[in-house]
Each structure stands twice: as C-alpha cells, then as structure tokens.
C-alpha atoms as a PDB file:
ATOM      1  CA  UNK A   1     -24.160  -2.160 -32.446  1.00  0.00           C
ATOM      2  CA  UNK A   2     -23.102  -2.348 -29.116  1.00  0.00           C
ATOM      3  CA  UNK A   3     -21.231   1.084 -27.624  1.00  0.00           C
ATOM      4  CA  UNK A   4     -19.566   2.881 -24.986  1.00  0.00           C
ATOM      5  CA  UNK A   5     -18.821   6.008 -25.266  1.00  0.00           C
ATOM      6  CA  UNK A   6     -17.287   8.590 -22.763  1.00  0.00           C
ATOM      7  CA  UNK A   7     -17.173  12.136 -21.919  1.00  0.00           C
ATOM      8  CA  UNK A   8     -16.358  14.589 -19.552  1.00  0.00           C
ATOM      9  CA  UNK A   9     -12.531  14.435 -19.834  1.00  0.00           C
ATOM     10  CA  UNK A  10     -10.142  18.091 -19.646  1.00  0.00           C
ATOM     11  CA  UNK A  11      -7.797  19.865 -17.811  1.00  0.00           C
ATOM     12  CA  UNK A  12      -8.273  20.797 -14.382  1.00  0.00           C
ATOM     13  CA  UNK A  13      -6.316  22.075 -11.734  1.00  0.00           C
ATOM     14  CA  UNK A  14      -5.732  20.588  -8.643  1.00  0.00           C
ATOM     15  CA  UNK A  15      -8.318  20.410  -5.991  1.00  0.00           C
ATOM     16  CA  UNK A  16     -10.724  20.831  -8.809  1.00  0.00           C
ATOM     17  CA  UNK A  17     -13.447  18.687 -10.165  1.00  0.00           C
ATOM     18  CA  UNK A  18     -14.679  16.651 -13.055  1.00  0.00           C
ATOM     19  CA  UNK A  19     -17.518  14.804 -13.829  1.00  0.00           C
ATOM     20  CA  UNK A  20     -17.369  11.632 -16.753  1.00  0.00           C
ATOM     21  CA  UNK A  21     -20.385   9.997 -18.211  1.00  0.00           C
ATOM     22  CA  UNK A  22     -20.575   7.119 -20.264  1.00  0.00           C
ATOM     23  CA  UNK A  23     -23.780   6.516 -22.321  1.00  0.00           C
ATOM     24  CA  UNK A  24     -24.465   2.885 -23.642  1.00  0.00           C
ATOM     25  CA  UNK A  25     -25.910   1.473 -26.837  1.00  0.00           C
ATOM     26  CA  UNK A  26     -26.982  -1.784 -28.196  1.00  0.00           C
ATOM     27  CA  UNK A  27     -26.953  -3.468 -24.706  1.00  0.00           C
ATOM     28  CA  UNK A  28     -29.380  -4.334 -21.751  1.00  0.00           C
ATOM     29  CA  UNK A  29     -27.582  -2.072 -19.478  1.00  0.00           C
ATOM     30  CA  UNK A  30     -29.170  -3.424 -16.227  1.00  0.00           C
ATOM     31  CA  UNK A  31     -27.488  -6.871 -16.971  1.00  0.00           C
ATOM     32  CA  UNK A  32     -24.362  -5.425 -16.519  1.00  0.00           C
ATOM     33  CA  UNK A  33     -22.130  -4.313 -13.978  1.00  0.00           C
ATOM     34  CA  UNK A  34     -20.450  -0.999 -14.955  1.00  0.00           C
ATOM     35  CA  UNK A  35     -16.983   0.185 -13.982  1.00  0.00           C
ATOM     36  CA  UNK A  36     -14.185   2.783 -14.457  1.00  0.00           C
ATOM     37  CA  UNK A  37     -10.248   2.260 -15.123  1.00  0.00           C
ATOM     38  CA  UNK A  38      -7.648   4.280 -15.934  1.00  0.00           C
ATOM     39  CA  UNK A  39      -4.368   3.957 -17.543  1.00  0.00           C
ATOM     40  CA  UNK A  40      -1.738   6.689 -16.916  1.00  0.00           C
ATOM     41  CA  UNK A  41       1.483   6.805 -19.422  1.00  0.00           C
ATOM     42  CA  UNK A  42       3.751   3.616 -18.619  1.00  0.00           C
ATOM     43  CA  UNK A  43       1.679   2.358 -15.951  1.00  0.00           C
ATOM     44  CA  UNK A  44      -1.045  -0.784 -16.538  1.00  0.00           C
ATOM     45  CA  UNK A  45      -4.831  -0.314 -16.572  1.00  0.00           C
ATOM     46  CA  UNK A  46      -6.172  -0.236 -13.016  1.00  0.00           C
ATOM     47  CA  UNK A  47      -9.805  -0.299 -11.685  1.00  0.00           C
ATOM     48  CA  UNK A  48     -11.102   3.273 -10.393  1.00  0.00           C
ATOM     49  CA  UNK A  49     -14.982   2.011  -9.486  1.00  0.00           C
ATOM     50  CA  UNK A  50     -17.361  -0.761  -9.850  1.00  0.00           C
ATOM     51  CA  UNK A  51     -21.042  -0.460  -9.900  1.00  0.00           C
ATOM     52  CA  UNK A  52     -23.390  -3.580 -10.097  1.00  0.00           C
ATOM     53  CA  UNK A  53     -26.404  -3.875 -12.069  1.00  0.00           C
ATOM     54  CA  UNK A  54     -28.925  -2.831  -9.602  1.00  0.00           C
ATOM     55  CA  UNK A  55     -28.908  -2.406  -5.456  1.00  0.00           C
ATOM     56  CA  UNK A  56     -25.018  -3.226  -5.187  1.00  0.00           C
ATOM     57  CA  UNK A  57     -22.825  -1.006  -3.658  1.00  0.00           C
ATOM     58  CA  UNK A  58     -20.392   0.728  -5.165  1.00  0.00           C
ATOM     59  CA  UNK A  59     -16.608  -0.702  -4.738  1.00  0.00           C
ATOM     60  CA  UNK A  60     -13.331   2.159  -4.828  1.00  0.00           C
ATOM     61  CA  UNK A  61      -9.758   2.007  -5.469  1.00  0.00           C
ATOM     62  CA  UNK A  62      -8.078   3.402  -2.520  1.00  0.00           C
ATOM     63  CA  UNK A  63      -6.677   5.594  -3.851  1.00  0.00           C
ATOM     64  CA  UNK A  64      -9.932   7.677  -4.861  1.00  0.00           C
ATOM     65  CA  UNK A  65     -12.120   6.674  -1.917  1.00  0.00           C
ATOM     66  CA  UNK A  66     -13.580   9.567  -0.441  1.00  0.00           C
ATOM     67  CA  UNK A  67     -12.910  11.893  -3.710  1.00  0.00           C
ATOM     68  CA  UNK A  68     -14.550   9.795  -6.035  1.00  0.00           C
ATOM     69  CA  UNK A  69     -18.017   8.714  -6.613  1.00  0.00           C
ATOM     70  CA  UNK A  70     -19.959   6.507  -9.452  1.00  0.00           C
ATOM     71  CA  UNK A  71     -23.444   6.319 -10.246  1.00  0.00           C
ATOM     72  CA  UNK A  72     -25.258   4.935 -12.935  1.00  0.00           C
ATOM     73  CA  UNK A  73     -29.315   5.591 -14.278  1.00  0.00           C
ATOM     74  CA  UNK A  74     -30.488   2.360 -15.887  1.00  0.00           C
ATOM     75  CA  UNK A  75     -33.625   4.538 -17.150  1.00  0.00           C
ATOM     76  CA  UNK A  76     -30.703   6.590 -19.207  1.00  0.00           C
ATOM     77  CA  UNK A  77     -28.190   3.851 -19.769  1.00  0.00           C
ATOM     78  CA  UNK A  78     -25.721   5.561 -18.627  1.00  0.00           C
ATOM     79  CA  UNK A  79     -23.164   5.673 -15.512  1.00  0.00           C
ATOM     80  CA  UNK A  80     -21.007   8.501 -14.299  1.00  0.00           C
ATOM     81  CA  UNK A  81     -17.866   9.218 -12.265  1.00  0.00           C
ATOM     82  CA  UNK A  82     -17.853  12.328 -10.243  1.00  0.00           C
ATOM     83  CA  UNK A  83     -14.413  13.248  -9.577  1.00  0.00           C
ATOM     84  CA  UNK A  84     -13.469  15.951  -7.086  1.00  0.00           C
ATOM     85  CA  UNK A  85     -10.228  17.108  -5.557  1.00  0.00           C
ATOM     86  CA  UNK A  86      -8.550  15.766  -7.845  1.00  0.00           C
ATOM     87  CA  UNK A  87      -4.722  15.073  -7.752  1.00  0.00           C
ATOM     88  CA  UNK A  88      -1.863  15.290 -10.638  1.00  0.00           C
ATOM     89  CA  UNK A  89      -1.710  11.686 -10.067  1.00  0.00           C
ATOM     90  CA  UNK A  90      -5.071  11.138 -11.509  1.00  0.00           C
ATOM     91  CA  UNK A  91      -4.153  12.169 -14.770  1.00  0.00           C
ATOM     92  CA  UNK A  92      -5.006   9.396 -17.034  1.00  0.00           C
ATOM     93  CA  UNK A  93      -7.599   8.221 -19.832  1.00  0.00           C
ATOM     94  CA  UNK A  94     -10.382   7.067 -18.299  1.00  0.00           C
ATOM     95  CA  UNK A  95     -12.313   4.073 -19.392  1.00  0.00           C
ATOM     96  CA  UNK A  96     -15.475   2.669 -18.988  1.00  0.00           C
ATOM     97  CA  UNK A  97     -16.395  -0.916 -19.227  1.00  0.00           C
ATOM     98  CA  UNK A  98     -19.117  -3.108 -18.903  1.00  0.00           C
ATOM     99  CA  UNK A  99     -19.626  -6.962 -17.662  1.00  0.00           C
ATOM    100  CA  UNK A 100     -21.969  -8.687 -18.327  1.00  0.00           C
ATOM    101  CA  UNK A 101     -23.793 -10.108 -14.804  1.00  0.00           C
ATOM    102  CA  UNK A 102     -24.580 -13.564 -15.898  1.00  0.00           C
ATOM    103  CA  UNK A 103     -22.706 -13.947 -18.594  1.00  0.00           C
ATOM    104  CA  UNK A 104     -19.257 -13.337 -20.373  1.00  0.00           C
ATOM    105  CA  UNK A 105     -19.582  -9.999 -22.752  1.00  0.00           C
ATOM    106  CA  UNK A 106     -17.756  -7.551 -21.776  1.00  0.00           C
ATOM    107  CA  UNK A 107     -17.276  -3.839 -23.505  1.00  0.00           C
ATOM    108  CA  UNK A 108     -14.821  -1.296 -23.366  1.00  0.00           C
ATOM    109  CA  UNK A 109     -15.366   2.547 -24.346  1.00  0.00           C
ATOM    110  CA  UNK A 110     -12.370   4.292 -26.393  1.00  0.00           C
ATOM    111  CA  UNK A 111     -11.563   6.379 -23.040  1.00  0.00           C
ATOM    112  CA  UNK A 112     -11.465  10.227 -22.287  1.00  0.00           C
ATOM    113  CA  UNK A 113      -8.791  11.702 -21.320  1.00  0.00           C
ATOM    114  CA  UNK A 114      -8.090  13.444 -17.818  1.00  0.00           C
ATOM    115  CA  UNK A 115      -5.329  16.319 -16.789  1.00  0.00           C
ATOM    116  CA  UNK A 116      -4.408  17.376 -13.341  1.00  0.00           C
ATOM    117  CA  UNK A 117      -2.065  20.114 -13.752  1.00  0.00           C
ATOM    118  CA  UNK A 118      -1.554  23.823 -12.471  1.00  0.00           C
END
C-alpha cells in the first residue's frame, strides 16, 4: 500500500521552530519529486517547497524563503521541512505530496497540523 504519512506538527510560539517529516511506503521514493503545501482555514492549498528526486535544487514559496528549508534521505524514504522563525501566518496543516518524475502518480499524506500563536 502506498503511504504518506506526516509528523512533527504543534504549537509553537512565534520566532520558534518546527521540524515535519514525512516517511513513505509502498513507493520508489527516488522516482519522485517530494513537496510541502499547506492549507490555512478559508484559504486554498498552496505550495511551501519542492524537492526533486535526486541533485535538484530545492524551490520556496516566498513567503518562507530564508525560514524554511526541505530535505529529503532517499536511503530513509523520507523528506523533511525544517521550519524556523516561524510566523502566526504559518499556521496551517501541512501536507506532503509526492509526483511521480516520469510518470503521473501522485500521493498525498493526511497532513499535520501547525500553530503559531503566543
């Protein structure tokens, strides 16, 4: 069975840091690029970070570059999103997907969820 699943999620306060993982299952993970959304209440589903399969650099919403980094171990099947300084206006569930490279599959996790708030 093919899986996503992330962790990592909480409160924090402001200026503090998080750090999500998401650990796949059932898939060749190398043959896919991996990436982070979020979705905050009312607002759509937007890309956070985009990591290719292997030697690509990593790609940033603006609004986390600098702050936010993603990194992924194909040995461990598994990529990760180090947050820091992080902002009330990153509170959101965070998701991670996959694509595949050269072909069409693409997976979703069931998201984690992430509070900024004093």
């Amino acid at each position: 069975q093919r899986q996503l699943v992330e962790s990592g999620g909480g409160l924090v306060q402001p200026g503090g840091s998080l750090r999500l993982s998401c650990v796949a299952s059932g898939l060749t993970f190398s043959r896919f690029a991996m990436s982070w959304y979020r979705q905050a209440p009312g607002k759509e589903r937007e890309l956070v970070a985009t990591i290719t399969g292997v030697g690509g650099s990593p790609n940033y919403a603006d609004s986390v570059k600098g702050r936010f980094t993603i990194s992924r171990d194909n040995a461990k099947n598994t990529v990760a999103l180090q947050m820091n300084s992080l902002k009330p206006e990153d509170t959101a569930v965070y998701y991670c997907k996959a694509d595949e490279l050269w072909g069409r599959a693409v997976f979703w996790g069931q998201g984690t969820q992430v509070t900024v708030s004093s």
